[in-house]
C-alpha atoms as a PDB file:
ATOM      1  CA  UNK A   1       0.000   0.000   0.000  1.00  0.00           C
ATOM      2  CA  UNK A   2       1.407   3.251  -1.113  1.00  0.00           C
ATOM      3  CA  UNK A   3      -0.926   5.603  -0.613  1.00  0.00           C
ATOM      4  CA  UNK A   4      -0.028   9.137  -0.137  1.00  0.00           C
ATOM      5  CA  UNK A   5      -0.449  11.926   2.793  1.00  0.00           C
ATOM      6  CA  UNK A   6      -2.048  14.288   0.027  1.00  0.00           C
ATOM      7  CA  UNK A   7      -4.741  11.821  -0.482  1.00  0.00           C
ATOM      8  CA  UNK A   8      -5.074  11.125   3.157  1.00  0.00           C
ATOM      9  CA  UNK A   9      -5.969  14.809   3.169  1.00  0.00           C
ATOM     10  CA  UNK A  10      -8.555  14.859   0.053  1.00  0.00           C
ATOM     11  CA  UNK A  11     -10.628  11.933   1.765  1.00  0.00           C
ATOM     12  CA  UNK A  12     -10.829  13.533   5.411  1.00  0.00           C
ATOM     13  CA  UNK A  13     -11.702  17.405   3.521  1.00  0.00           C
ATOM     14  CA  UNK A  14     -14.563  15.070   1.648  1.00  0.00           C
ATOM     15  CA  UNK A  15     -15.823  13.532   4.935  1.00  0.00           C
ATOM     16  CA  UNK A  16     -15.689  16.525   6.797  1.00  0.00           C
ATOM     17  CA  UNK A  17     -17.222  18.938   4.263  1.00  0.00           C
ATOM     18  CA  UNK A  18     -19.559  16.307   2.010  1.00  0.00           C
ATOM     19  CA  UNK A  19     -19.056  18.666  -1.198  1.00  0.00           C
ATOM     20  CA  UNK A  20     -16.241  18.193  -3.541  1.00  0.00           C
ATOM     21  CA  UNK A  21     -16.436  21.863  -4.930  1.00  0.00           C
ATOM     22  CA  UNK A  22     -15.458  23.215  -1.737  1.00  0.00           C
ATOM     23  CA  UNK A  23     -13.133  20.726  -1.080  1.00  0.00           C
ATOM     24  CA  UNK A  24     -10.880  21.723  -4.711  1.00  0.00           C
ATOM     25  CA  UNK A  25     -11.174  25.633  -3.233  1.00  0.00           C
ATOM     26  CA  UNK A  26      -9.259  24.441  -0.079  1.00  0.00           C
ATOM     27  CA  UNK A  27      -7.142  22.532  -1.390  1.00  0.00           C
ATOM     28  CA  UNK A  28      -6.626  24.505  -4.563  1.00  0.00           C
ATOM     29  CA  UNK A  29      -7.450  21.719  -7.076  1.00  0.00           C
ATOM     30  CA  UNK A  30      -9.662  21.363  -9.674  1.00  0.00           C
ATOM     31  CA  UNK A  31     -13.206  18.891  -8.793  1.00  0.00           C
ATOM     32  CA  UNK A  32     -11.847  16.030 -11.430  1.00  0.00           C
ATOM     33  CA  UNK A  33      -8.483  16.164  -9.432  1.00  0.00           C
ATOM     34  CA  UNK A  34      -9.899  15.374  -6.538  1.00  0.00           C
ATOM     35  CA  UNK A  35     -12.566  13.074  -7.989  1.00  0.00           C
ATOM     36  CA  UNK A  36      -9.030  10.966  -9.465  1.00  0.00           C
ATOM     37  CA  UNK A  37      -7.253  11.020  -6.144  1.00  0.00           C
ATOM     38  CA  UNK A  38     -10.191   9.809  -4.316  1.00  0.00           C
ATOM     39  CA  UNK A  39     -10.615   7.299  -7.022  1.00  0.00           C
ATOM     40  CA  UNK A  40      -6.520   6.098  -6.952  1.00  0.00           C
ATOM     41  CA  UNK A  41      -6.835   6.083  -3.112  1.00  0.00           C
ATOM     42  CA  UNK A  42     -10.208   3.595  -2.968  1.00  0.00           C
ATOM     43  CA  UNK A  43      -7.843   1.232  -5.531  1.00  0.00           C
ATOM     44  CA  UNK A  44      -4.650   1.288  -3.521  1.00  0.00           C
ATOM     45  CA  UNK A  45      -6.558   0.414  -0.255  1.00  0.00           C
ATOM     46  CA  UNK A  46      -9.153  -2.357  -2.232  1.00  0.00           C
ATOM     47  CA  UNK A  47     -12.370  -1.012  -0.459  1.00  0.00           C
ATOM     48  CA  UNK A  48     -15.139   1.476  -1.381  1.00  0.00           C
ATOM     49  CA  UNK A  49     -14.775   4.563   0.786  1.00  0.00           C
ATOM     50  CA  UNK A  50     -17.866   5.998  -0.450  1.00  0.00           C
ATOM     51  CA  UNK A  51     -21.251   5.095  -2.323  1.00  0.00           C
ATOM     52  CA  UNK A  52     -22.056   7.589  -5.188  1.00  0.00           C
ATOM     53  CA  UNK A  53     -25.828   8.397  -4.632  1.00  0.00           C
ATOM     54  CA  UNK A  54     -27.256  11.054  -7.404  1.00  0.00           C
ATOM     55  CA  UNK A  55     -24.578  12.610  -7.961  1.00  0.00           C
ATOM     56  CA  UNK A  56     -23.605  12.874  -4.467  1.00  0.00           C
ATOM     57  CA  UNK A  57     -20.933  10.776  -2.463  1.00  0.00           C
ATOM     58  CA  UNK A  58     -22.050   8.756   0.566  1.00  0.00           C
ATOM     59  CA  UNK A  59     -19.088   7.223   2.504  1.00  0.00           C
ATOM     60  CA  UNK A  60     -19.921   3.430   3.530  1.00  0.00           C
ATOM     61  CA  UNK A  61     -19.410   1.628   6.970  1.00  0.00           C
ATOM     62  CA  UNK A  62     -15.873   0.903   5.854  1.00  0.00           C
ATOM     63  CA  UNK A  63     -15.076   4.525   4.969  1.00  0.00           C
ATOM     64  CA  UNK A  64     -16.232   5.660   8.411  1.00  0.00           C
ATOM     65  CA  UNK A  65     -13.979   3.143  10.057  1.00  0.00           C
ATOM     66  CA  UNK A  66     -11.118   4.157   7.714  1.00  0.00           C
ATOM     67  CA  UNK A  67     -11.636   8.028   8.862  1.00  0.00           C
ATOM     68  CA  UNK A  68     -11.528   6.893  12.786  1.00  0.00           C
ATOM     69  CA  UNK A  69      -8.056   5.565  12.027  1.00  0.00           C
ATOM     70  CA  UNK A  70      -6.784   8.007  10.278  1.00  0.00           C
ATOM     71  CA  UNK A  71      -8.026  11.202  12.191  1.00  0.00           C
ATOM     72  CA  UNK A  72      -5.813  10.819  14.998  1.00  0.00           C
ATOM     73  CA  UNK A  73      -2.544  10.981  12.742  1.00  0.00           C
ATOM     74  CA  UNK A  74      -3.965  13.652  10.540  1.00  0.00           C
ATOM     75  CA  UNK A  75      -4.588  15.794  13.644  1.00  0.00           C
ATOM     76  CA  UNK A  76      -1.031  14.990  15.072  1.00  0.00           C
ATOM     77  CA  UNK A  77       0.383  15.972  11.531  1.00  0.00           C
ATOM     78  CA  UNK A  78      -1.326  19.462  12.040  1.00  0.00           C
ATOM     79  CA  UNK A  79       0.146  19.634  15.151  1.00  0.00           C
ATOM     80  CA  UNK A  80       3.692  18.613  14.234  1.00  0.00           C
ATOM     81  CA  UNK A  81       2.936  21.889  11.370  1.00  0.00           C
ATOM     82  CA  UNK A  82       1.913  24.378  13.175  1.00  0.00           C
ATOM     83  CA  UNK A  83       2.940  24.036  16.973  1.00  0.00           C
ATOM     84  CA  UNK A  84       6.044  21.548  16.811  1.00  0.00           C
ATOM     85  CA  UNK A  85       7.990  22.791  13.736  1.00  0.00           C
ATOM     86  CA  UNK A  86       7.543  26.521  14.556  1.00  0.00           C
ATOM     87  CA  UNK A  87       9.275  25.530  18.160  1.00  0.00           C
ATOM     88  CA  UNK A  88      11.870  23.804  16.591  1.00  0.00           C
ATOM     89  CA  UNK A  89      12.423  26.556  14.419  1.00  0.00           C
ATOM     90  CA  UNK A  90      13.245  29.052  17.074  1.00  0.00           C
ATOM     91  CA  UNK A  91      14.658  26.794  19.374  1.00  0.00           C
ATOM     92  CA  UNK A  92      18.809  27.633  19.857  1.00  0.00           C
ATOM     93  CA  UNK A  93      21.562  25.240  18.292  1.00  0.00           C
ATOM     94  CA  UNK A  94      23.007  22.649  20.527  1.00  0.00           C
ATOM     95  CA  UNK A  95      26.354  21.756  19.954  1.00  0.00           C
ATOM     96  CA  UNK A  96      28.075  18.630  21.488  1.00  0.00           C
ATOM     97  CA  UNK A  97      31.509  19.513  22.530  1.00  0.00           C
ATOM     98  CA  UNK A  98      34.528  17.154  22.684  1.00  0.00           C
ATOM     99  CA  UNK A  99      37.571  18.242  24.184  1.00  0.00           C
ATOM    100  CA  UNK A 100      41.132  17.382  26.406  1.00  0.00           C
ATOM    101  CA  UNK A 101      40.966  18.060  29.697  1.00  0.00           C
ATOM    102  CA  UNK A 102      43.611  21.267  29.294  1.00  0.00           C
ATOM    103  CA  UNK A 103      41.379  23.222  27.681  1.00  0.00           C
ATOM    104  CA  UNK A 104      37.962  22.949  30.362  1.00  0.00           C
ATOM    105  CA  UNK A 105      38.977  26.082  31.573  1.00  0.00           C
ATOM    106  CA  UNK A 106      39.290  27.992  28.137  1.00  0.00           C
ATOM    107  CA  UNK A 107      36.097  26.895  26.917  1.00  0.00           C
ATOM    108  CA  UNK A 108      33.921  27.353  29.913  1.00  0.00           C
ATOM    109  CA  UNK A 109      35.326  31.028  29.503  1.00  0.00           C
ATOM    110  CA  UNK A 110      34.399  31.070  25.690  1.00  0.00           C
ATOM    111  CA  UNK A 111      31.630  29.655  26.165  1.00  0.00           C
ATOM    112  CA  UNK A 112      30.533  32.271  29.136  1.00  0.00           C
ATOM    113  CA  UNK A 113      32.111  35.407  27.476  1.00  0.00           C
ATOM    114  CA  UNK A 114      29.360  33.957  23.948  1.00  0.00           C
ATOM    115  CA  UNK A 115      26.878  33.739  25.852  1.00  0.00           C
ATOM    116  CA  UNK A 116      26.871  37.566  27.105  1.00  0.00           C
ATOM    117  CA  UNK A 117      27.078  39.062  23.739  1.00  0.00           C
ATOM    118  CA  UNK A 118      25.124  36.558  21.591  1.00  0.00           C
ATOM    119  CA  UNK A 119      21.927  34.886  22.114  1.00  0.00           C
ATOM    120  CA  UNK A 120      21.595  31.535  23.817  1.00  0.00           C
ATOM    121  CA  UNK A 121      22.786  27.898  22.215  1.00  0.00           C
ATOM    122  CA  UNK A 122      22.492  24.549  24.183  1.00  0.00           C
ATOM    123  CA  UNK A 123      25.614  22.505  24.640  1.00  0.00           C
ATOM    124  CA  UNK A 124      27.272  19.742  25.797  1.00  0.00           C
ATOM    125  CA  UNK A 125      30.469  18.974  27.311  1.00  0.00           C
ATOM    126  CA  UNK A 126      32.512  15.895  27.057  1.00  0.00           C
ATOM    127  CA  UNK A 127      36.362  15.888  28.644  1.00  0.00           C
ATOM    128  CA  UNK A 128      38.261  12.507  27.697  1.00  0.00           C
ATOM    129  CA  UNK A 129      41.823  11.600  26.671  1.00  0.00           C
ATOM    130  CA  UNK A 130      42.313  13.365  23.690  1.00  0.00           C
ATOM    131  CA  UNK A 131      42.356   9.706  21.454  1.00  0.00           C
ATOM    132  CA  UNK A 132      39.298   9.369  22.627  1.00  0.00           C
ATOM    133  CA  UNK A 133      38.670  13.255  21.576  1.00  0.00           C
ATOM    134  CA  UNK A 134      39.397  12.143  18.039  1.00  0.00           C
ATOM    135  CA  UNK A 135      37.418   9.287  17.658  1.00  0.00           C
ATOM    136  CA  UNK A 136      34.478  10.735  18.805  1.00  0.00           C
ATOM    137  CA  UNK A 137      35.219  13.734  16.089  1.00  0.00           C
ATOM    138  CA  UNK A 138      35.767  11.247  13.788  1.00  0.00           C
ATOM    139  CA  UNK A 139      32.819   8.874  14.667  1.00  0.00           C
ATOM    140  CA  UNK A 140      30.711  11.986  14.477  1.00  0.00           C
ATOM    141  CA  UNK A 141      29.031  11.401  17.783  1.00  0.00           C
ATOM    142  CA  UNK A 142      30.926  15.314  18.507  1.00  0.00           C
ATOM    143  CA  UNK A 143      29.602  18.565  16.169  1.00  0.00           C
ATOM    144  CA  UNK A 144      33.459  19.859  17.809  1.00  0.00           C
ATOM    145  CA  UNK A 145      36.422  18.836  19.418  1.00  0.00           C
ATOM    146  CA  UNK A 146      39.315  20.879  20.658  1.00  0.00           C
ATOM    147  CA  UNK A 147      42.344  18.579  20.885  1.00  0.00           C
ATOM    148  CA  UNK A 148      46.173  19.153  20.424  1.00  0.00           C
ATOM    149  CA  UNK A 149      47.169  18.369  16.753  1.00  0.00           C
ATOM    150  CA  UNK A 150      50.778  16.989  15.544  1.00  0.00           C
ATOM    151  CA  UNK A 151      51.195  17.519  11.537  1.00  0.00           C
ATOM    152  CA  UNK A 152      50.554  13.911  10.483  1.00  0.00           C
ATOM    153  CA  UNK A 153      47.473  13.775  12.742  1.00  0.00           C
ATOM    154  CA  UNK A 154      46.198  17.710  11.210  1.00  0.00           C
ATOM    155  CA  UNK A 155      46.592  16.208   7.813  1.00  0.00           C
ATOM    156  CA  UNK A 156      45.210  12.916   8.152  1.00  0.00           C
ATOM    157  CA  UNK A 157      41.965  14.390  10.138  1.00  0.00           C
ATOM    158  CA  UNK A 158      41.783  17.357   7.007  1.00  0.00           C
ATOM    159  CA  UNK A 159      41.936  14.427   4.106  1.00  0.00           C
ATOM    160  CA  UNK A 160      38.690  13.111   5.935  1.00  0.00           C
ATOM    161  CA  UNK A 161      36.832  15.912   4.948  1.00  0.00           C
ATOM    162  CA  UNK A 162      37.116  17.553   8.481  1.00  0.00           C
ATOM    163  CA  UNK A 163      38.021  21.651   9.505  1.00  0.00           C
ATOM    164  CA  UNK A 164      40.945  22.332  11.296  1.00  0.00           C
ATOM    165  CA  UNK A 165      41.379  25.506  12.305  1.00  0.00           C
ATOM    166  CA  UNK A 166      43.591  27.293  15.237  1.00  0.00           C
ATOM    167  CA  UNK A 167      42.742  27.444  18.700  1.00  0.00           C
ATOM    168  CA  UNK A 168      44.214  30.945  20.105  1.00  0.00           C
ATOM    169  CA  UNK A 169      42.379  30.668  23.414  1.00  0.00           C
ATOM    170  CA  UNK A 170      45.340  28.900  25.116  1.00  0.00           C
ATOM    171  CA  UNK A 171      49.105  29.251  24.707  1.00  0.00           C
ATOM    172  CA  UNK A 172      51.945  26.359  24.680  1.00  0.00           C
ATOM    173  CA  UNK A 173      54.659  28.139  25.410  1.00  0.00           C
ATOM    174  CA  UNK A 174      58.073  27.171  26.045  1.00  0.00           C
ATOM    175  CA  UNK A 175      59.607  26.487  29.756  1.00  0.00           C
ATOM    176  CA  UNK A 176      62.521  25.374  31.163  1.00  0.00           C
ATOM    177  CA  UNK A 177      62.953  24.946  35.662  1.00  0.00           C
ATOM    178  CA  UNK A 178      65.182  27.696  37.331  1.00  0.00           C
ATOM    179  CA  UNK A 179      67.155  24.595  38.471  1.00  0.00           C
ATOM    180  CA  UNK A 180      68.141  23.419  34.337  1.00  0.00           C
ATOM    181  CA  UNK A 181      69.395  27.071  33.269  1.00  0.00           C
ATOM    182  CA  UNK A 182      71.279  27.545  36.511  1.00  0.00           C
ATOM    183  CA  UNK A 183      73.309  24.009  35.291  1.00  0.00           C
ATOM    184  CA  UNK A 184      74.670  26.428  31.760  1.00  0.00           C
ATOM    185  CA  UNK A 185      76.016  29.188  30.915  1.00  0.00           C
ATOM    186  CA  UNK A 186      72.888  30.704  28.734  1.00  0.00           C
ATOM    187  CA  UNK A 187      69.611  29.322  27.638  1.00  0.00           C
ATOM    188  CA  UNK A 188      71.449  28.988  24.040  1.00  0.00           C
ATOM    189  CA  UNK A 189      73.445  25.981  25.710  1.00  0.00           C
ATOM    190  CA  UNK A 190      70.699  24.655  27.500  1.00  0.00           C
ATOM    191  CA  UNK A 191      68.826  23.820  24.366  1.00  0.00           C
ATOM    192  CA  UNK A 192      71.931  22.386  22.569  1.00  0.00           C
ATOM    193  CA  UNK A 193      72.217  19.999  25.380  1.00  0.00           C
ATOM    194  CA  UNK A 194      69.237  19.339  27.354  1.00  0.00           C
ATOM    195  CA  UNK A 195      66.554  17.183  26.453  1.00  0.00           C
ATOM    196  CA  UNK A 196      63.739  18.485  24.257  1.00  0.00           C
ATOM    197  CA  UNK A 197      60.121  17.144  26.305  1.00  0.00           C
ATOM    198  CA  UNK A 198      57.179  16.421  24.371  1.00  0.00           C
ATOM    199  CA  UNK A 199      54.175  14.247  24.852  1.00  0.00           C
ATOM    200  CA  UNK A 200      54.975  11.168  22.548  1.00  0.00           C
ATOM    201  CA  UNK A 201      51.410  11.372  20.542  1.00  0.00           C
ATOM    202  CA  UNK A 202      52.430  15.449  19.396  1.00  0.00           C
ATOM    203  CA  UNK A 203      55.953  13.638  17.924  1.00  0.00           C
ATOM    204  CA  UNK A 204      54.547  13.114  14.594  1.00  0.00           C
ATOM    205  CA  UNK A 205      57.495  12.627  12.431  1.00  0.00           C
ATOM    206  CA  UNK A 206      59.646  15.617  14.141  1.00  0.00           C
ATOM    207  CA  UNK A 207      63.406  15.248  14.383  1.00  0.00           C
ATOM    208  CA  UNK A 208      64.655  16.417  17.097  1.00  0.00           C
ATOM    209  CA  UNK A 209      67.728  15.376  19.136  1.00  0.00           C
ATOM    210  CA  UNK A 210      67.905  14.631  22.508  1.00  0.00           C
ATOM    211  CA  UNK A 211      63.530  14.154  22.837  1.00  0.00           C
ATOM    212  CA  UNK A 212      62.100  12.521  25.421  1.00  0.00           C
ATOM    213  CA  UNK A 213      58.755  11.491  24.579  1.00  0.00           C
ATOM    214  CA  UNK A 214      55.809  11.331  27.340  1.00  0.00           C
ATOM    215  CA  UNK A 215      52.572   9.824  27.929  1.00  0.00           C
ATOM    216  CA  UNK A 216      50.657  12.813  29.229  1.00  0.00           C
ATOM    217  CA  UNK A 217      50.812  16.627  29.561  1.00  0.00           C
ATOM    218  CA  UNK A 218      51.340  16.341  33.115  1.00  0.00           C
ATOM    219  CA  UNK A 219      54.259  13.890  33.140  1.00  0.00           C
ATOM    220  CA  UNK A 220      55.792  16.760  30.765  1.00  0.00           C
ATOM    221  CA  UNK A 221      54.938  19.315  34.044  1.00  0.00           C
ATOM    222  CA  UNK A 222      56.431  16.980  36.163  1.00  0.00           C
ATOM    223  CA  UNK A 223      59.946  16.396  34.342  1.00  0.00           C
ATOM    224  CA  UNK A 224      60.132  19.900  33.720  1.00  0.00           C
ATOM    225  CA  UNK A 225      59.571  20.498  37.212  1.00  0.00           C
ATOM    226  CA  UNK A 226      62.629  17.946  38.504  1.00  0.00           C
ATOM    227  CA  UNK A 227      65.150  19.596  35.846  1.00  0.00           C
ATOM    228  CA  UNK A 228      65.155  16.639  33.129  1.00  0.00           C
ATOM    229  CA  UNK A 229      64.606  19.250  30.242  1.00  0.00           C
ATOM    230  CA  UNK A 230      62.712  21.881  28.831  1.00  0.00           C
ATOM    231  CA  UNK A 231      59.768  21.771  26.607  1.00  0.00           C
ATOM    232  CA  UNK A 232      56.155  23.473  25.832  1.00  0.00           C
ATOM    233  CA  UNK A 233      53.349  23.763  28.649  1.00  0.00           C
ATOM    234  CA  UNK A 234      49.921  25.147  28.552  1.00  0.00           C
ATOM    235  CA  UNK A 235      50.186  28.455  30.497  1.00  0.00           C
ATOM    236  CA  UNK A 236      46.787  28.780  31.755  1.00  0.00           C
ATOM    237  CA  UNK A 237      47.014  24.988  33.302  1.00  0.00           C
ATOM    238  CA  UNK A 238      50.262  26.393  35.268  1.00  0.00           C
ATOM    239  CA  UNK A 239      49.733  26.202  39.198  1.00  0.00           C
ATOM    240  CA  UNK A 240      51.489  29.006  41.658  1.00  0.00           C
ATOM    241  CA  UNK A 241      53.806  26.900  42.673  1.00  0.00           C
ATOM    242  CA  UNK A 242      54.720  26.061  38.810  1.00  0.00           C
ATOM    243  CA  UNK A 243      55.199  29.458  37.880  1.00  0.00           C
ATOM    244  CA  UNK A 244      57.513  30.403  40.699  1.00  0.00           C
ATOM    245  CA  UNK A 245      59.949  27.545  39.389  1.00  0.00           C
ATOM    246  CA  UNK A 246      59.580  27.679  35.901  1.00  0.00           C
ATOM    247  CA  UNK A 247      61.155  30.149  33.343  1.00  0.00           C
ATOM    248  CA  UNK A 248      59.637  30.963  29.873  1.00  0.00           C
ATOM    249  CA  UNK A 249      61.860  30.416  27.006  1.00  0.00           C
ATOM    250  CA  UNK A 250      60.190  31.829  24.175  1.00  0.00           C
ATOM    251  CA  UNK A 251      62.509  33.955  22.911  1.00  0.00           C
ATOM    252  CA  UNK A 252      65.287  32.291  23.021  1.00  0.00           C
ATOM    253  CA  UNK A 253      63.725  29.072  21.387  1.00  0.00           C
ATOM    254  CA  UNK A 254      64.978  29.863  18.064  1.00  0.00           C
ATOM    255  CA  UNK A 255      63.697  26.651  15.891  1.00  0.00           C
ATOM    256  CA  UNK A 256      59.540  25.892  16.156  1.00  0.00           C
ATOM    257  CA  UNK A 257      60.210  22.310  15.276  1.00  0.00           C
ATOM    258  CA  UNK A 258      58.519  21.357  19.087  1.00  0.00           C
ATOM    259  CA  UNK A 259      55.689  24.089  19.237  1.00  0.00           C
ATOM    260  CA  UNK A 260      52.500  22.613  20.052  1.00  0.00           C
ATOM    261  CA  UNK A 261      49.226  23.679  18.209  1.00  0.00           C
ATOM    262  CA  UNK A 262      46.245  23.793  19.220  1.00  0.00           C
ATOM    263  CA  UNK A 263      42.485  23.247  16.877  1.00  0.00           C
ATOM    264  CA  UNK A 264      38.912  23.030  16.997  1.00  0.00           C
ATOM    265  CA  UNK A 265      38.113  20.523  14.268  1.00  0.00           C
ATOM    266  CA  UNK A 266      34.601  19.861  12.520  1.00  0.00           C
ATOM    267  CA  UNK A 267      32.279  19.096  10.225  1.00  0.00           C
ATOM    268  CA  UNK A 268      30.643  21.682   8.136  1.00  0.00           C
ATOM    269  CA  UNK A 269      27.285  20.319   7.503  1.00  0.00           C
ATOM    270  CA  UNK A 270      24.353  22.440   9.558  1.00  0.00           C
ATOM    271  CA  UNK A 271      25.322  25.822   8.293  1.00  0.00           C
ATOM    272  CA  UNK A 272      23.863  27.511  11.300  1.00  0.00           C
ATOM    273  CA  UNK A 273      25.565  25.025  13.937  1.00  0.00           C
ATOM    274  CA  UNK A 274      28.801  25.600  11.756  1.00  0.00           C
ATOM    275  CA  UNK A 275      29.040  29.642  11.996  1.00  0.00           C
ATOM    276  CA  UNK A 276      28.666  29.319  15.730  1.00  0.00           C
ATOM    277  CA  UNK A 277      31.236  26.984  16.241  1.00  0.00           C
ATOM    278  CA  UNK A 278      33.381  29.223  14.238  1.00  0.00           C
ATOM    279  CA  UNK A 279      32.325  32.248  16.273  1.00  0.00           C
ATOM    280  CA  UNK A 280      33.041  30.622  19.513  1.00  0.00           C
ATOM    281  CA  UNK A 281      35.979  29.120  19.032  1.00  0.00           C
ATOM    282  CA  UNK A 282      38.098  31.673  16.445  1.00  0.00           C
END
């Protein structure tokens, strides 16, 4: 049975008004239009929906039983038109957010500073290891996620179809402990000769002497911290007593071989959910 909604419509007009005239003024159709619907729909379901009576159409026992079933979806149809559709329609976007856990902080702020200047969006918030960051990106169970990116893993996620574009909202930058530099002469040597640390998933296919690779952002704090090298550290994640014993580097890191970047990476497919991802996060 393939009968159609239109026709649906045509029958319950005809029950409901009992003149095909007005029916075609309605529904903007001609009389013989209607007359063939009505027609195609009594063939497709096998049973006369109405006797014709001089000239007149008198629906049957089986016609009235056919209304009673349909009335109840044709009624939630009009409902779904005119109350649940407009609702929808001005509802706010929800975004599903995917990030690492170093940039909560950031994004609540975003998120918080958006939300004062624009109107409101729904969203939620998911903080995981960032592998598990990417697969849900990839997996599309995210609309964003907001993960560190080496070059292999930027180019492999772009070649997928995915945006990658710079997150500016929190800084890697270079750091060495008090304890290190006091060891050489100048920062200059302490670079030449200390170990460069790096969590081991941002490696990619960098070439760096002396690396030791790491499984998280915090071990990275941590050997920083006891002197075993120098290497790049979220700023904002930086406690009191982290600051007081580290020492930025920046501008005397003359190579950007170990810079770590930061992106927000999706899928442009809902225009509307797209632009506000981009004006949140840019």
């Amino acid at each position: 049975m393939n009968y159609t909604l239109h026709q649906l419509k045509i029958f319950a007009a005809i029950v409901k008004y009992k003149n095909l005239r007005q029916v075609a003024q309605l529904l903007f159709l001609t009389p013989p239009a209607i007359t063939k619907q009505l027609q195609n729909l009594e063939e497709i379901l096998e049973i006369d929906l109405f006797e014709r009576k001089n000239k007149k159409l008198v629906i049957t026992s089986k016609g009235e039983s056919f209304y009673s079933l349909i009335s109840p979806v044709l009624e939630r149809i009009d409902e779904i038109n005119h109350v649940g559709l407009p609702d929808l329609r001005s509802s706010p976007p929800k975004i599903k957010i995917a990030m690492s856990q170093i940039f909560e902080q950031s994004v609540f702020n975003r998120i918080n500073t958006f939300m004062n200047k624009k109107p409101l969006f729904a969203y939620d918030l998911i903080v995981d290891h960032k592998q598990s960051v990417l697969e849900k990106i990839l997996n599309y169970d995210v609309d964003v996620a907001i993960m560190v990116l080496n070059q292999e893993e930027l180019i492999a996620i772009e070649k997928q179809g995915f945006y990658a574009d710079l997150y500016y909202h929190i800084e890697f930058d270079a750091y060495a402990s008090s304890g290190l530099l006091n060891k050489y002469r100048n920062v200059n040597e302490m670079i030449s000769k200390a170990r460069f640390i790096t969590e081991a998933k941002s490696v990619g296919n960098r070439n760096i002497k002396n690396m030791m690779p790491l499984s998280s952002c915090m071990s990275v704090l941590n050997a920083i911290n006891q002197g075993l090298g120098y290497g790049f550290l979220p700023t904002v994640l930086l406690r009191e007593e982290d600051r007081d014993s580290l020492v930025k580097i920046n501008d005397k890191l003359h190579y950007q071989e170990g810079a770590l970047h930061s992106y927000y990476v999706y899928k442009f497919s809902d225009t509307k959910k797209s632009n506000l991802i981009r004006e949140l996060f840019e």
